[in-house]
Protein backbone atom coordinates (compact mmCIF):
# COMPACT_ATOMS: atom_id res chain seq x y z
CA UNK A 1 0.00 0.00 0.00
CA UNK A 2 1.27 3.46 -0.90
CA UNK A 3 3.15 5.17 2.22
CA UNK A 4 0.95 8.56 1.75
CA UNK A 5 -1.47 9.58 4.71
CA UNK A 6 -4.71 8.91 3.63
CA UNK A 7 -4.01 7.07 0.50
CA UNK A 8 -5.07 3.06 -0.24
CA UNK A 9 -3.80 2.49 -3.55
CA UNK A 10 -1.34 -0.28 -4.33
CA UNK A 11 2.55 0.84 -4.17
CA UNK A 12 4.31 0.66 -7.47
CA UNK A 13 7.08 -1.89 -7.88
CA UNK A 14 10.22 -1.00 -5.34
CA UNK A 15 8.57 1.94 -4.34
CA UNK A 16 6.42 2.39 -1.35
CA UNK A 17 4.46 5.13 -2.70
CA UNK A 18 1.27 4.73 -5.41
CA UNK A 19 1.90 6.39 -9.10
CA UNK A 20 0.05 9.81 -7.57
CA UNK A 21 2.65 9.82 -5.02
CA UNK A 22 5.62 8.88 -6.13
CA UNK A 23 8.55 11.53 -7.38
CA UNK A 24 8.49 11.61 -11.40
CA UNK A 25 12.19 10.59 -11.41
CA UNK A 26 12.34 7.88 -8.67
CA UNK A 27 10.34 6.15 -6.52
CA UNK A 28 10.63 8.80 -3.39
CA UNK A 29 7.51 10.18 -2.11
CA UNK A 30 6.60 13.89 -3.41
CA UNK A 31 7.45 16.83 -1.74
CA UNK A 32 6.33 19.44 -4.45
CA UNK A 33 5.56 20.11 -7.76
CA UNK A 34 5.17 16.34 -8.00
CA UNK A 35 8.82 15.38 -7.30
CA UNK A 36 10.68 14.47 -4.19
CA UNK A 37 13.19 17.09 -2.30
CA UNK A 38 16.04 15.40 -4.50
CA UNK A 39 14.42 16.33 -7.95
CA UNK A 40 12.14 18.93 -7.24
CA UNK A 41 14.74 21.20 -8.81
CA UNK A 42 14.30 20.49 -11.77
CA UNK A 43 10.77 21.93 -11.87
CA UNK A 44 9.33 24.99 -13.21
CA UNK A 45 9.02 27.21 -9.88
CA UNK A 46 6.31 29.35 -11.42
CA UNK A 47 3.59 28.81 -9.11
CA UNK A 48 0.77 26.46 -10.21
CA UNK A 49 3.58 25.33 -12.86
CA UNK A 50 4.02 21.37 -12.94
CA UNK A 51 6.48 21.54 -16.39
CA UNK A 52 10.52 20.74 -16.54
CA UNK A 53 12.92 23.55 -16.20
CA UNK A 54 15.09 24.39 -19.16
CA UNK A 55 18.40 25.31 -18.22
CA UNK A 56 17.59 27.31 -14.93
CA UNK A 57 14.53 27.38 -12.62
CA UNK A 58 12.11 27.76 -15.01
CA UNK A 59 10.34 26.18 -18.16
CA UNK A 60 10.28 27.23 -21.65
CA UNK A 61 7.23 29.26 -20.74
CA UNK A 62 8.17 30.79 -17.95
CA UNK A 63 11.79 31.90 -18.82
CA UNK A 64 11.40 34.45 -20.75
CA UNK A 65 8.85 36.10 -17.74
CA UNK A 66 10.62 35.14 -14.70
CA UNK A 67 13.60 37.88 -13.92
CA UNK A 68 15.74 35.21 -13.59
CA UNK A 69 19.17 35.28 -14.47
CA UNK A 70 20.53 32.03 -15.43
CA UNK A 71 24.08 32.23 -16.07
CA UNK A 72 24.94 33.83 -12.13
CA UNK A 73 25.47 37.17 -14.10
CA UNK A 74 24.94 40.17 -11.32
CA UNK A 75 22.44 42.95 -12.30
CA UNK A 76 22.90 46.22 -11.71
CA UNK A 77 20.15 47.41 -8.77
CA UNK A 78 19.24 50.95 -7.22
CA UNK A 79 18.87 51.62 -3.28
CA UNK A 80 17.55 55.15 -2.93
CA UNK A 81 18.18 56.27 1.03
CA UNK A 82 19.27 59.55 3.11
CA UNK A 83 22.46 61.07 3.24
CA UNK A 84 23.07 59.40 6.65
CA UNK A 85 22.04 55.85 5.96
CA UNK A 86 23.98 55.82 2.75
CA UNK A 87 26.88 56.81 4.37
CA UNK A 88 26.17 53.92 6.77
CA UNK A 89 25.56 51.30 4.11
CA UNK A 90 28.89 52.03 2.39
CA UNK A 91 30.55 51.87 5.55
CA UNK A 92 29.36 48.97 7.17
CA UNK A 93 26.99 47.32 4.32
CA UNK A 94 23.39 46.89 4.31
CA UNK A 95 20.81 46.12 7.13
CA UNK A 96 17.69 43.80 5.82
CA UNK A 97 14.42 45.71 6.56
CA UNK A 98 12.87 43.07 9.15
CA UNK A 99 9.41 43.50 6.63
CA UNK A 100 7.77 44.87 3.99
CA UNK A 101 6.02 44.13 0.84
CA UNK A 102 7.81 40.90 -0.14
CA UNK A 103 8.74 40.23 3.68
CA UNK A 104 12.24 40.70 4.82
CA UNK A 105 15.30 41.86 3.23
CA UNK A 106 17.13 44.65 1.29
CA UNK A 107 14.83 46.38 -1.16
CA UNK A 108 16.40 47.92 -4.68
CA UNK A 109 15.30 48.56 -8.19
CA UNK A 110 16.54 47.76 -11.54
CA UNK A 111 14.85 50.99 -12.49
CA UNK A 112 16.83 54.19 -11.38
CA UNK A 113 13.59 56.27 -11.15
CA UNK A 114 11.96 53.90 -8.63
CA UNK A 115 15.03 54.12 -6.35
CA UNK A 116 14.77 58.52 -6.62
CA UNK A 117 11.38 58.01 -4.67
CA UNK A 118 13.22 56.60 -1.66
CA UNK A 119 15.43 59.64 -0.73
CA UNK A 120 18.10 62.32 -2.18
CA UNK A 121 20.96 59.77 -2.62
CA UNK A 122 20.64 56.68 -4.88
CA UNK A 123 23.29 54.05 -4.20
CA UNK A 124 24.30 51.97 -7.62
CA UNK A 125 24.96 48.29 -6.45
CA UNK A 126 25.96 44.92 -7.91
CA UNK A 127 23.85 41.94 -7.07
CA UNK A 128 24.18 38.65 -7.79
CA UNK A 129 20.61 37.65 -7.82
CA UNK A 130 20.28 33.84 -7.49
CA UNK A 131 17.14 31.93 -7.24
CA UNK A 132 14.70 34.42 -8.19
CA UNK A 133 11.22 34.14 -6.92
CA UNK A 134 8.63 36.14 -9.20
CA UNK A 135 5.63 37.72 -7.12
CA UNK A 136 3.47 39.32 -9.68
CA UNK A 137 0.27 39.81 -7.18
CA UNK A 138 -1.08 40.90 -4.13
CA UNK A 139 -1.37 37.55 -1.69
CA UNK A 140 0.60 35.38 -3.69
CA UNK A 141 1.70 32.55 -1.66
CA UNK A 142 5.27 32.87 -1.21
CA UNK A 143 4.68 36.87 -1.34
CA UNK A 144 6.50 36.90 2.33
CA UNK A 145 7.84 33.38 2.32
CA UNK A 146 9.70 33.15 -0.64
CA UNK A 147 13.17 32.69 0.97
CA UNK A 148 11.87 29.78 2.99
CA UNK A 149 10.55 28.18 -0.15
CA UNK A 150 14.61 28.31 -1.35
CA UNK A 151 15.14 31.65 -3.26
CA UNK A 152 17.93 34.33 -2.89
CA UNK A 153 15.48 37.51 -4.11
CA UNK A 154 11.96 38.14 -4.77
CA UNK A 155 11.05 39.95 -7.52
CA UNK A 156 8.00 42.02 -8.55
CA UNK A 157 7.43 42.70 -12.65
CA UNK A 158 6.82 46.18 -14.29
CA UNK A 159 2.99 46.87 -14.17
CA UNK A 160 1.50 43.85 -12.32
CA UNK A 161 -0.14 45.89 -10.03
CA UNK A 162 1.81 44.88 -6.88
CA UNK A 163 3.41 48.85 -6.71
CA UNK A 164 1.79 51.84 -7.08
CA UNK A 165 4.16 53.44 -9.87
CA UNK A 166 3.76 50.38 -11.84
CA UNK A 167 7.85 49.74 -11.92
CA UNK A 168 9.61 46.82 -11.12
CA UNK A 169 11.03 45.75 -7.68
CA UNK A 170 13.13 43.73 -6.09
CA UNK A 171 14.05 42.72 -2.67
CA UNK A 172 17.65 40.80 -1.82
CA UNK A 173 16.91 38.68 1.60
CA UNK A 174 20.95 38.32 2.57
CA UNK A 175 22.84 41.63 1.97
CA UNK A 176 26.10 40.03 1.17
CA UNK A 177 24.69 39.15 -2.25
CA UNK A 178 24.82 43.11 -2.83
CA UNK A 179 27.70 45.33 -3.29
CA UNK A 180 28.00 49.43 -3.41
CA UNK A 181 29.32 50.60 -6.55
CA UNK A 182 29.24 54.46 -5.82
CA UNK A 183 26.53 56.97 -5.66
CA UNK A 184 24.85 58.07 -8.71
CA UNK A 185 24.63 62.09 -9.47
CA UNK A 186 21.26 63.12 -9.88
């Protein structure tokens, strides 16, 4: 009998988990996306997605959509502050905001006129990005606990609603993934 709570179908051969419950690529049980911890990886991590990944987190469909950055490239990001905390952050780097939005972690733009909103000195940084989550509406589940689900940034599109200006954001959950470049002249 199949291993899952609940569940009193027969297990498939040297596996003790049913053909619903059983990884796609071995005989594990399923964690997510319909693979076990080992192989769940190699899914699409678009929510609701159940395709393979090409080549990175996400599948053919969801690539070209995602903000993710496949090679490990970093992106160039905007932190817009005061005088004092920017002098602070290039000192001693930055300090995660405990919430927000997308939950904790250091907030920056790929869009320069976001960051001017945030305060007279914009701080040009280098971020290596990693897993990127993409939260493209209000209550989305991993809207708060992305990093817990196993991504480095979260990651809100251009005009989905999510910010007010309809530009892009992005928010960096370990601040060592971030480096000042300089200030930028206004």
């Amino acid at each position: 009998m199949c291993q899952e709570f609940d569940c009193n179908d027969l297990a498939v051969a040297q596996s003790s988990f049913c053909n619903q419950h059983r990884c796609r690529f071995c005989t594990a049980g399923i964690w997510q996306k319909g693979c076990c911890r080992t192989h769940s990886d190699k899914m699409c991590q678009e929510f609701d997605c159940n395709d393979l990944a090409e080549g990175g987190i996400f599948c053919r469909t969801h690539n070209s959509c995602s903000g993710y950055n496949p090679d490990g490239r970093f992106l160039t990001m905007y932190h817009g502050t005061s005088r004092t905390a920017a002098a602070q952050i290039e000192l001693h780097g930055f300090c995660p905001s405990s919430d927000g939005m997308l939950g904790a972690g250091v907030y920056l733009s790929r869009n320069l006129n976001k960051a001017r909103n945030y305060g007279p000195v914009i701080l040009e940084c280098k971020v290596l990005v990693g897993k990127v989550a993409r939260i493209d509406r209000q209550g989305h589940p991993l809207q708060k606990t992305w990093h817990d689900a196993g991504f480095d940034t979260a990651w809100v599109p251009p005009g989905c609603g999510m910010v007010a200006s309809g530009l892009e954001e992005d928010c960096v959950y370990e601040p060592a993934r971030i480096q000042v470049l300089g200030r930028v002249m206004a």
